[in-house]
N, C-alpha and C. Protein backbone atom coordinates (compact mmCIF):
# COMPACT_ATOMS: atom_id res chain seq x y z
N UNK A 1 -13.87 321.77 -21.15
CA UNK A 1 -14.22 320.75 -22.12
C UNK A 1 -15.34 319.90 -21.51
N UNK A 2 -16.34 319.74 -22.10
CA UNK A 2 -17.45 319.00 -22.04
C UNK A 2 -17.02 317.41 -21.80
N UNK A 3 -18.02 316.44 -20.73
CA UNK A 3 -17.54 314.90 -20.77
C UNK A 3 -17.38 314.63 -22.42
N UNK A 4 -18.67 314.77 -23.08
CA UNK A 4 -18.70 314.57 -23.87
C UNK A 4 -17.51 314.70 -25.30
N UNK A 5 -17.23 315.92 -25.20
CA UNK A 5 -16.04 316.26 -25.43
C UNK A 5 -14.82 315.70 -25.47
N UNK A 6 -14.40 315.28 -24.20
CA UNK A 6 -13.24 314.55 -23.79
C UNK A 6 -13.87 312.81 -23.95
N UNK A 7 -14.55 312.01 -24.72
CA UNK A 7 -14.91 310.96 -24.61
C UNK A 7 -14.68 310.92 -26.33
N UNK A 8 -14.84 311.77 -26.86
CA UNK A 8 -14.83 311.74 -28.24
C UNK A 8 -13.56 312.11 -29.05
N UNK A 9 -12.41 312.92 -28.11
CA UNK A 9 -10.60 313.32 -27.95
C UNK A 9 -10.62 311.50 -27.76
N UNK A 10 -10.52 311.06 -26.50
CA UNK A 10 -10.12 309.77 -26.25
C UNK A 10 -10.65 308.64 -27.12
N UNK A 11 -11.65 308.71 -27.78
CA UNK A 11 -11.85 307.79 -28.76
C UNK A 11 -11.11 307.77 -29.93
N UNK A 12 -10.62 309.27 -30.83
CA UNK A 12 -9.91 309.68 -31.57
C UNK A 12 -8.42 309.22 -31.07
N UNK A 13 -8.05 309.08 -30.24
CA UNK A 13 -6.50 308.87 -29.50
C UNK A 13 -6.61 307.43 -29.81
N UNK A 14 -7.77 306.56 -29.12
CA UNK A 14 -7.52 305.50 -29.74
C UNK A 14 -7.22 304.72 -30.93
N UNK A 15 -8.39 305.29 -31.86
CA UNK A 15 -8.13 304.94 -33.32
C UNK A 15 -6.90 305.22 -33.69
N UNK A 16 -6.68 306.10 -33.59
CA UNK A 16 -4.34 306.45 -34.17
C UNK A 16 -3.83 305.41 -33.86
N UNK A 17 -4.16 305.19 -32.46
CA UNK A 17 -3.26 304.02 -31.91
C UNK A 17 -3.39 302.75 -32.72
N UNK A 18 -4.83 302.57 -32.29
CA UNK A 18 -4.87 301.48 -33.47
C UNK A 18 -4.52 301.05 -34.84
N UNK A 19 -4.80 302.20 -35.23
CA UNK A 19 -3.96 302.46 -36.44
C UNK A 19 -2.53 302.19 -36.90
N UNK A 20 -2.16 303.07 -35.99
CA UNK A 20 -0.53 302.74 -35.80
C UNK A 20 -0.22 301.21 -35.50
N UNK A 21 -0.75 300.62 -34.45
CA UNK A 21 0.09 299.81 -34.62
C UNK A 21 -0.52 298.39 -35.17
N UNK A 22 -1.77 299.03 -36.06
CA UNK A 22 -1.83 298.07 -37.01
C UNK A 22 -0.95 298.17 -37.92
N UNK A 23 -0.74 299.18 -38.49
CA UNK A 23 0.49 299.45 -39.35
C UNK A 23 1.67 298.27 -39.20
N UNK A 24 1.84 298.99 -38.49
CA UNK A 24 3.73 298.48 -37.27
C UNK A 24 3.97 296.85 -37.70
N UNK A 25 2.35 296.38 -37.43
CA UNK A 25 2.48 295.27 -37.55
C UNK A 25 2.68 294.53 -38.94
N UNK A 26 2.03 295.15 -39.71
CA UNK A 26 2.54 295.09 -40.96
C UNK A 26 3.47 295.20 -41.30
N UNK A 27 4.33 296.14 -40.72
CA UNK A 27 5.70 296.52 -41.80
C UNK A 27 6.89 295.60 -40.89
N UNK A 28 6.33 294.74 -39.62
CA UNK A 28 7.04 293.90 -38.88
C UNK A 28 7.16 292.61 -39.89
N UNK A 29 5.73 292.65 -40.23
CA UNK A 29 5.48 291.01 -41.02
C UNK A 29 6.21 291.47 -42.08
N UNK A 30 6.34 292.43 -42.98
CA UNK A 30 7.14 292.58 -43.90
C UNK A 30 8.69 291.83 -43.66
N UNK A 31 9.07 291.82 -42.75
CA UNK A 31 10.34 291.57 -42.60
C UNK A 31 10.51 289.67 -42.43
N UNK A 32 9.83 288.75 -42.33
CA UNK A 32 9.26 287.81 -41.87
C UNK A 32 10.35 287.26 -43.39
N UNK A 33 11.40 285.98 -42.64
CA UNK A 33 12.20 285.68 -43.59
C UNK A 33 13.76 286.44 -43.46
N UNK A 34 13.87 287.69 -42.58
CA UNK A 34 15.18 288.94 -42.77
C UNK A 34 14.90 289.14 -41.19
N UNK A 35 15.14 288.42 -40.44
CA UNK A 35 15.25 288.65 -38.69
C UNK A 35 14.99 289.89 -38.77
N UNK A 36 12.84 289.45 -38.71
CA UNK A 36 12.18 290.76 -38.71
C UNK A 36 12.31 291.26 -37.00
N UNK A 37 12.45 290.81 -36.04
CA UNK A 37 12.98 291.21 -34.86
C UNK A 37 13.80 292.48 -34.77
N UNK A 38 14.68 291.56 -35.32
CA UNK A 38 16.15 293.19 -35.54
C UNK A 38 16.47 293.83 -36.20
N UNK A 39 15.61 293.62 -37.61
CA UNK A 39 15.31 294.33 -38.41
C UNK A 39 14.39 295.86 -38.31
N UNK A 40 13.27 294.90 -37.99
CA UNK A 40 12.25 296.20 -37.75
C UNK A 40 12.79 296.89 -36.65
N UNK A 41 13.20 296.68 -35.44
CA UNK A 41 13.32 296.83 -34.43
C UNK A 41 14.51 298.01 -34.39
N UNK A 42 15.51 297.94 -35.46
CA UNK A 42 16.42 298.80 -35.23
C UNK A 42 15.98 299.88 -36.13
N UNK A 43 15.41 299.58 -37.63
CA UNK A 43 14.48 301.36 -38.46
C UNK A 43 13.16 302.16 -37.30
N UNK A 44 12.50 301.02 -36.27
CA UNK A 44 11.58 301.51 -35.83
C UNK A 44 12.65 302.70 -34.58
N UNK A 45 13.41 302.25 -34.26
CA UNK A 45 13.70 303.08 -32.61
C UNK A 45 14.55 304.18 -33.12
N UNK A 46 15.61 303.83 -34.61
CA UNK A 46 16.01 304.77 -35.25
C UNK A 46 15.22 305.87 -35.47
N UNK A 47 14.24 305.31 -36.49
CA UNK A 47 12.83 306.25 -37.19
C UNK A 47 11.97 307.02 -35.60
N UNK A 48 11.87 306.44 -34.62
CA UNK A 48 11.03 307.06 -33.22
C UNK A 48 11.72 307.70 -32.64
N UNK A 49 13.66 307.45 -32.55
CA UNK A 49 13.85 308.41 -31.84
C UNK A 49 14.17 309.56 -32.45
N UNK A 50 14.25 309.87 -34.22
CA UNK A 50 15.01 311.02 -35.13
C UNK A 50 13.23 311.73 -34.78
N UNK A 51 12.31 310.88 -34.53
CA UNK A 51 11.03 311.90 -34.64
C UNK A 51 10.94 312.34 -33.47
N UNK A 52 10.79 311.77 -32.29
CA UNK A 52 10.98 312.62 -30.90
C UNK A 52 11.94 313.98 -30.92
N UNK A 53 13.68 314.00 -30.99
CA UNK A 53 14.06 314.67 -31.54
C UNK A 53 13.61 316.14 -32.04
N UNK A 54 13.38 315.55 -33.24
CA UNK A 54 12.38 316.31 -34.47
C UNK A 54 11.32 317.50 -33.52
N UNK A 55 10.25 316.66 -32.85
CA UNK A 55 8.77 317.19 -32.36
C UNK A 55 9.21 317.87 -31.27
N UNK A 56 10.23 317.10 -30.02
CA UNK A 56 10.10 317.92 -29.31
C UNK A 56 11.37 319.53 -29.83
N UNK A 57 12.03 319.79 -30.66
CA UNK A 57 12.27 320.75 -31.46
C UNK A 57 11.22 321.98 -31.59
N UNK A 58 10.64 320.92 -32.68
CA UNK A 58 9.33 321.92 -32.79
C UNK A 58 8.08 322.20 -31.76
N UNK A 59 8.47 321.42 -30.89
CA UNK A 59 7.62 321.56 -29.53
C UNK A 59 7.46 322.82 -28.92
N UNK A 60 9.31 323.02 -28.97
CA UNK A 60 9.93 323.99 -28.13
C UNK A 60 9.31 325.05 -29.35
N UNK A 61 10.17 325.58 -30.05
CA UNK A 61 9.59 326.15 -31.22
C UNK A 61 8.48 327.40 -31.04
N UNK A 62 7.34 326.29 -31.16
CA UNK A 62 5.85 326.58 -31.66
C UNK A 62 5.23 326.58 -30.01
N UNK A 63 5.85 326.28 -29.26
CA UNK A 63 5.20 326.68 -27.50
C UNK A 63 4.31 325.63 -27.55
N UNK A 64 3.75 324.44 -28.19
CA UNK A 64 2.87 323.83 -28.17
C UNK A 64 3.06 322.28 -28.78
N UNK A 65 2.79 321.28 -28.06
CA UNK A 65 2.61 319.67 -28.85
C UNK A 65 2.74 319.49 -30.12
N UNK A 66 3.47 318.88 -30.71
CA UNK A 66 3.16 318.99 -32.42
C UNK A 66 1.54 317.94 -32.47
N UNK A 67 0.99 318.26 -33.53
CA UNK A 67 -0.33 317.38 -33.90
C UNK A 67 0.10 315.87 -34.25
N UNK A 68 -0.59 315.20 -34.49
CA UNK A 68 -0.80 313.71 -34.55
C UNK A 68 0.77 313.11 -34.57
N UNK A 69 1.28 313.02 -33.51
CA UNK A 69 2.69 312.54 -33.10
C UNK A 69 2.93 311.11 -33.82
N UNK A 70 2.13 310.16 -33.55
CA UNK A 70 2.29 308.66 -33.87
C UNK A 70 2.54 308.77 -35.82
N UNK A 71 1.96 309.66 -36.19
CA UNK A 71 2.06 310.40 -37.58
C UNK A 71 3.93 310.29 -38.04
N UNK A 72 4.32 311.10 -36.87
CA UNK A 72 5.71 311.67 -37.12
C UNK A 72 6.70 310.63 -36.80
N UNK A 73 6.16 309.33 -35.91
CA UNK A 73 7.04 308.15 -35.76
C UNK A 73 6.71 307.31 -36.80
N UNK A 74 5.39 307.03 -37.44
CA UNK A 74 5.33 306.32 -38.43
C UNK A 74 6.11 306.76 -40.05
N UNK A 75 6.26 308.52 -40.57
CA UNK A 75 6.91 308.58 -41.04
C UNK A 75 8.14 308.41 -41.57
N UNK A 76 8.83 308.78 -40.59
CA UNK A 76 10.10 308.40 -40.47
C UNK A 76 10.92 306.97 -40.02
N UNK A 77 9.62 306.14 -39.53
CA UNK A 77 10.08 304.62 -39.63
C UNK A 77 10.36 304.09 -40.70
N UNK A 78 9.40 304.69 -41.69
CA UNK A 78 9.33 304.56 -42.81
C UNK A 78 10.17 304.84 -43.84
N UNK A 79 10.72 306.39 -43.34
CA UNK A 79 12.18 306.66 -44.20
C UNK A 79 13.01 305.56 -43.57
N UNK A 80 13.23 305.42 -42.26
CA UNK A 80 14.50 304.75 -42.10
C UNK A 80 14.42 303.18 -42.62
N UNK A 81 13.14 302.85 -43.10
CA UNK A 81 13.13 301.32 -43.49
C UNK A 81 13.35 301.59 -45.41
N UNK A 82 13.14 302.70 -45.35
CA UNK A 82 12.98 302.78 -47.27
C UNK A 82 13.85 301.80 -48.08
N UNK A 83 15.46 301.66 -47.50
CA UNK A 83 16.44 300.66 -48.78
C UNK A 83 15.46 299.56 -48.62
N UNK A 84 14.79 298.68 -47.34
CA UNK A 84 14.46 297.56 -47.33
C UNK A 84 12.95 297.49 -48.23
N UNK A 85 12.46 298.52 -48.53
CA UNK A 85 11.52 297.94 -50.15
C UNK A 85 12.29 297.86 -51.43
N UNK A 86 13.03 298.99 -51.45
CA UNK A 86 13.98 298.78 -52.63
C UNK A 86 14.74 297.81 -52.50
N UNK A 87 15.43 297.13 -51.65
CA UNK A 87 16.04 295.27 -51.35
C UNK A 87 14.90 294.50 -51.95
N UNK A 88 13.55 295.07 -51.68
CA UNK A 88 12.63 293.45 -51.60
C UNK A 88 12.03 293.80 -53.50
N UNK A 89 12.72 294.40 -53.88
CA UNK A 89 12.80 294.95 -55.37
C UNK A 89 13.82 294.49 -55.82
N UNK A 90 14.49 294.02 -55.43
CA UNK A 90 15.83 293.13 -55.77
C UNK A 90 17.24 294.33 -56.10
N UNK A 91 17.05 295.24 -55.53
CA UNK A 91 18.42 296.28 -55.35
C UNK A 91 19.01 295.75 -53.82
N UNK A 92 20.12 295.60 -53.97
CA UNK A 92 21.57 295.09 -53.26
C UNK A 92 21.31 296.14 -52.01
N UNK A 93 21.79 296.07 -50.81
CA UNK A 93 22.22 297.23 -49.83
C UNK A 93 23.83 297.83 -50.21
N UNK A 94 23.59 299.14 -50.35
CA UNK A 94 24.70 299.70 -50.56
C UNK A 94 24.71 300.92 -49.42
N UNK A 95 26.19 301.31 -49.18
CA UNK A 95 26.62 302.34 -48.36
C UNK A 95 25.95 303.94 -48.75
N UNK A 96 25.59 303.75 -49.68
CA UNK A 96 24.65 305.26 -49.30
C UNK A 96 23.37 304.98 -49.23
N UNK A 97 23.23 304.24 -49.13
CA UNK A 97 21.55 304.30 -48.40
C UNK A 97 21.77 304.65 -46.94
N UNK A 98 22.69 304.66 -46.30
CA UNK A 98 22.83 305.23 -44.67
C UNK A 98 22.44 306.61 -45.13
N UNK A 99 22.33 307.68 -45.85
CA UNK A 99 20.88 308.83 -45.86
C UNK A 99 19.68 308.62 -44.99
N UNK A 100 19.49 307.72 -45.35
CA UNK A 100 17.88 306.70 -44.80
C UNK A 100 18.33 306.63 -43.51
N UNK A 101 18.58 307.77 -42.74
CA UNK A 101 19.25 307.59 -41.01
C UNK A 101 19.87 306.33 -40.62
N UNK A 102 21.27 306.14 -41.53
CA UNK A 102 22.09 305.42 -41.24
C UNK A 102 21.37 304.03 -41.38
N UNK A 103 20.39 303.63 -42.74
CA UNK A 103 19.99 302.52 -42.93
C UNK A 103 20.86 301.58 -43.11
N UNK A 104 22.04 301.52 -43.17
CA UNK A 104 23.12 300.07 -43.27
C UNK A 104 23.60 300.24 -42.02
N UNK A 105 24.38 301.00 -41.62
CA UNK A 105 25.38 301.29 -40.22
C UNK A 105 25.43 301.20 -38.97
N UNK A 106 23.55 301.38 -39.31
CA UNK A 106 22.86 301.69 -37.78
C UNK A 106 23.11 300.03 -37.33
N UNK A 107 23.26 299.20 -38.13
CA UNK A 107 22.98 297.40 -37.85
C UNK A 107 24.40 297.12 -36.94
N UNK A 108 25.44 298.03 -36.84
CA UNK A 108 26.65 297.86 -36.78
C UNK A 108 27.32 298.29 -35.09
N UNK A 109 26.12 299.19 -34.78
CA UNK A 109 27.30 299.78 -33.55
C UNK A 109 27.11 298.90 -31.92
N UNK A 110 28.04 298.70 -31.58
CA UNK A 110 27.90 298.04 -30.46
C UNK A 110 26.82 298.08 -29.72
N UNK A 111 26.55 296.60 -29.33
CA UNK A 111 25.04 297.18 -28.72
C UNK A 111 24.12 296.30 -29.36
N UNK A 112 24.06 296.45 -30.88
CA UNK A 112 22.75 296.53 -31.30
C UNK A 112 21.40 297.10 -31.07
N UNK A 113 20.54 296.46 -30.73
CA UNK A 113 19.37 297.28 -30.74
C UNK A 113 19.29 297.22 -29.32
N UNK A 114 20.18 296.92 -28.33
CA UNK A 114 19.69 297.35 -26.96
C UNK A 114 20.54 299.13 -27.13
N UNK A 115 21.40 299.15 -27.85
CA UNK A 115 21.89 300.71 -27.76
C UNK A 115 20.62 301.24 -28.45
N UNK A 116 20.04 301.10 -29.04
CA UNK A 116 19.07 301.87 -29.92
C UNK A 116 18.06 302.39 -28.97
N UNK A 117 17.86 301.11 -28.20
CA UNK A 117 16.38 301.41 -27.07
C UNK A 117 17.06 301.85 -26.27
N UNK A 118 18.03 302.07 -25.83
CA UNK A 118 18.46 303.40 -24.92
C UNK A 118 18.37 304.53 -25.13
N UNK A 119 18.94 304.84 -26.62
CA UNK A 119 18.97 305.95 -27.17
C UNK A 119 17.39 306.41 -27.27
N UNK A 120 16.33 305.43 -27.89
CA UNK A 120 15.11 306.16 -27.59
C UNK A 120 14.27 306.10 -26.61
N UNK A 121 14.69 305.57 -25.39
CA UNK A 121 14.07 306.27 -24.08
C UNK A 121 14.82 306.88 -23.86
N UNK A 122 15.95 307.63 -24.14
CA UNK A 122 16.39 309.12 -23.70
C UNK A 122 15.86 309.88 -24.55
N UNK A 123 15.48 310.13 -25.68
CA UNK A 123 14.54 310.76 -26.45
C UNK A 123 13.51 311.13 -26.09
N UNK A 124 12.58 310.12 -25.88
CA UNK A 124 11.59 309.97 -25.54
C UNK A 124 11.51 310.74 -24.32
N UNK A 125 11.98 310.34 -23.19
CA UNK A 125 12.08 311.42 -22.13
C UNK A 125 12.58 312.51 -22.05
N UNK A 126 13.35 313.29 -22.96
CA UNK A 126 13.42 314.70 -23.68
C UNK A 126 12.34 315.09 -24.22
N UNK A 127 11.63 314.02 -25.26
CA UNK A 127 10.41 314.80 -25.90
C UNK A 127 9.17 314.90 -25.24
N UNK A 128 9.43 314.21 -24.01
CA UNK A 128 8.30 314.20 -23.25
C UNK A 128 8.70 315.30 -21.42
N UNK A 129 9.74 315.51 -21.45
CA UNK A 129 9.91 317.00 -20.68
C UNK A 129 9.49 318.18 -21.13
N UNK A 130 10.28 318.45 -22.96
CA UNK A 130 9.70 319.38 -23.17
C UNK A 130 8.54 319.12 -23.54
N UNK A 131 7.24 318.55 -23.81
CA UNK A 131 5.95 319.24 -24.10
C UNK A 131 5.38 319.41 -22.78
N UNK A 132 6.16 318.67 -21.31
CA UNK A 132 5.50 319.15 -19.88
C UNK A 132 5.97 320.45 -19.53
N UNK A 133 7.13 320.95 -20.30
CA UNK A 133 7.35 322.21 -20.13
C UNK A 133 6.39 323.41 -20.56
N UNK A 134 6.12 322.70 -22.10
CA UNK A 134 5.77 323.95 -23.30
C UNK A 134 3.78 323.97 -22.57
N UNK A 135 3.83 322.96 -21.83
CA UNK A 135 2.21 322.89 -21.92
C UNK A 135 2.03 323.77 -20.55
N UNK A 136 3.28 323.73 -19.52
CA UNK A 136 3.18 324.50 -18.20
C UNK A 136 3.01 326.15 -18.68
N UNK A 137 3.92 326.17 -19.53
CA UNK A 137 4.17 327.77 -19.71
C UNK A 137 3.33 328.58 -20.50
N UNK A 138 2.65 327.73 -21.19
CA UNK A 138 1.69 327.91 -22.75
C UNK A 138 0.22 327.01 -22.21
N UNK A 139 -0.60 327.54 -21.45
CA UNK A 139 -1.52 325.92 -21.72
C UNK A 139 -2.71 326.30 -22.47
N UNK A 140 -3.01 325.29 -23.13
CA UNK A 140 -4.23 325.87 -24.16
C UNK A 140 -5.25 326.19 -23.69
């Protein structure tokens, strides 16, 4: 790969980022009024760690990185926050919205959101073994 090359990958890496967590920040302020702290905080690590999970799956899979990752955490933050637009629509929280990866329940288990951020740095360091695996054995 050309400097050039790799200056124009790393500029692209940035913008996502930026992206992302311009986003993030938005859907944080969304919560502003509903202890957007522990709010966001518990759909985001829910939603990041069902996508780690998820990628490094298909990591293994496909022998290779899934594409635009921050993609696959912003999705699914997104499912797991879904009852809370339909709340800010004036629909009630009800027990089946936990579909939405345990969007009521998840608020419930001991811990709170320090169990959550455990749970997704063990994820995270699963999804990030296997693509040091898939990239040793497979490298592009």
């Amino acid at each position: 790969m050309t400097a050039e090359r790799s200056v124009l990958v790393a500029l692209r890496a940035c913008l996502w980022c930026l992206v992302f967590v311009a986003v993030e920040v938005g859907l944080y302020l969304s919560y502003r009024g509903h202890d957007a702290r522990f709010h966001w905080s518990t759909h985001f690590l829910i939603g990041a760690s069902t996508a780690l999970v998820v990628m490094a799956i298909v990591a293994w899979r496909r022998k290779q990185p899934v594409p635009a990752p921050l993609l696959w955490l912003l999705a699914t933050h997104l499912f797991a926050m879904f009852p809370d637009f339909v709340f800010t629509a004036g629909e009630v929280h009800r027990r089946w919205m936990d579909v939405f990866l345990g969007h009521v329940s998840t608020h419930f288990v001991p811990g709170r959101n320090w169990t959550w951020y455990a749970v997704f740095l063990v994820t995270l360091a699963a999804y990030l073994v296997t693509v040091d695996r898939v990239t040793r054995r497979h490298p592009a």
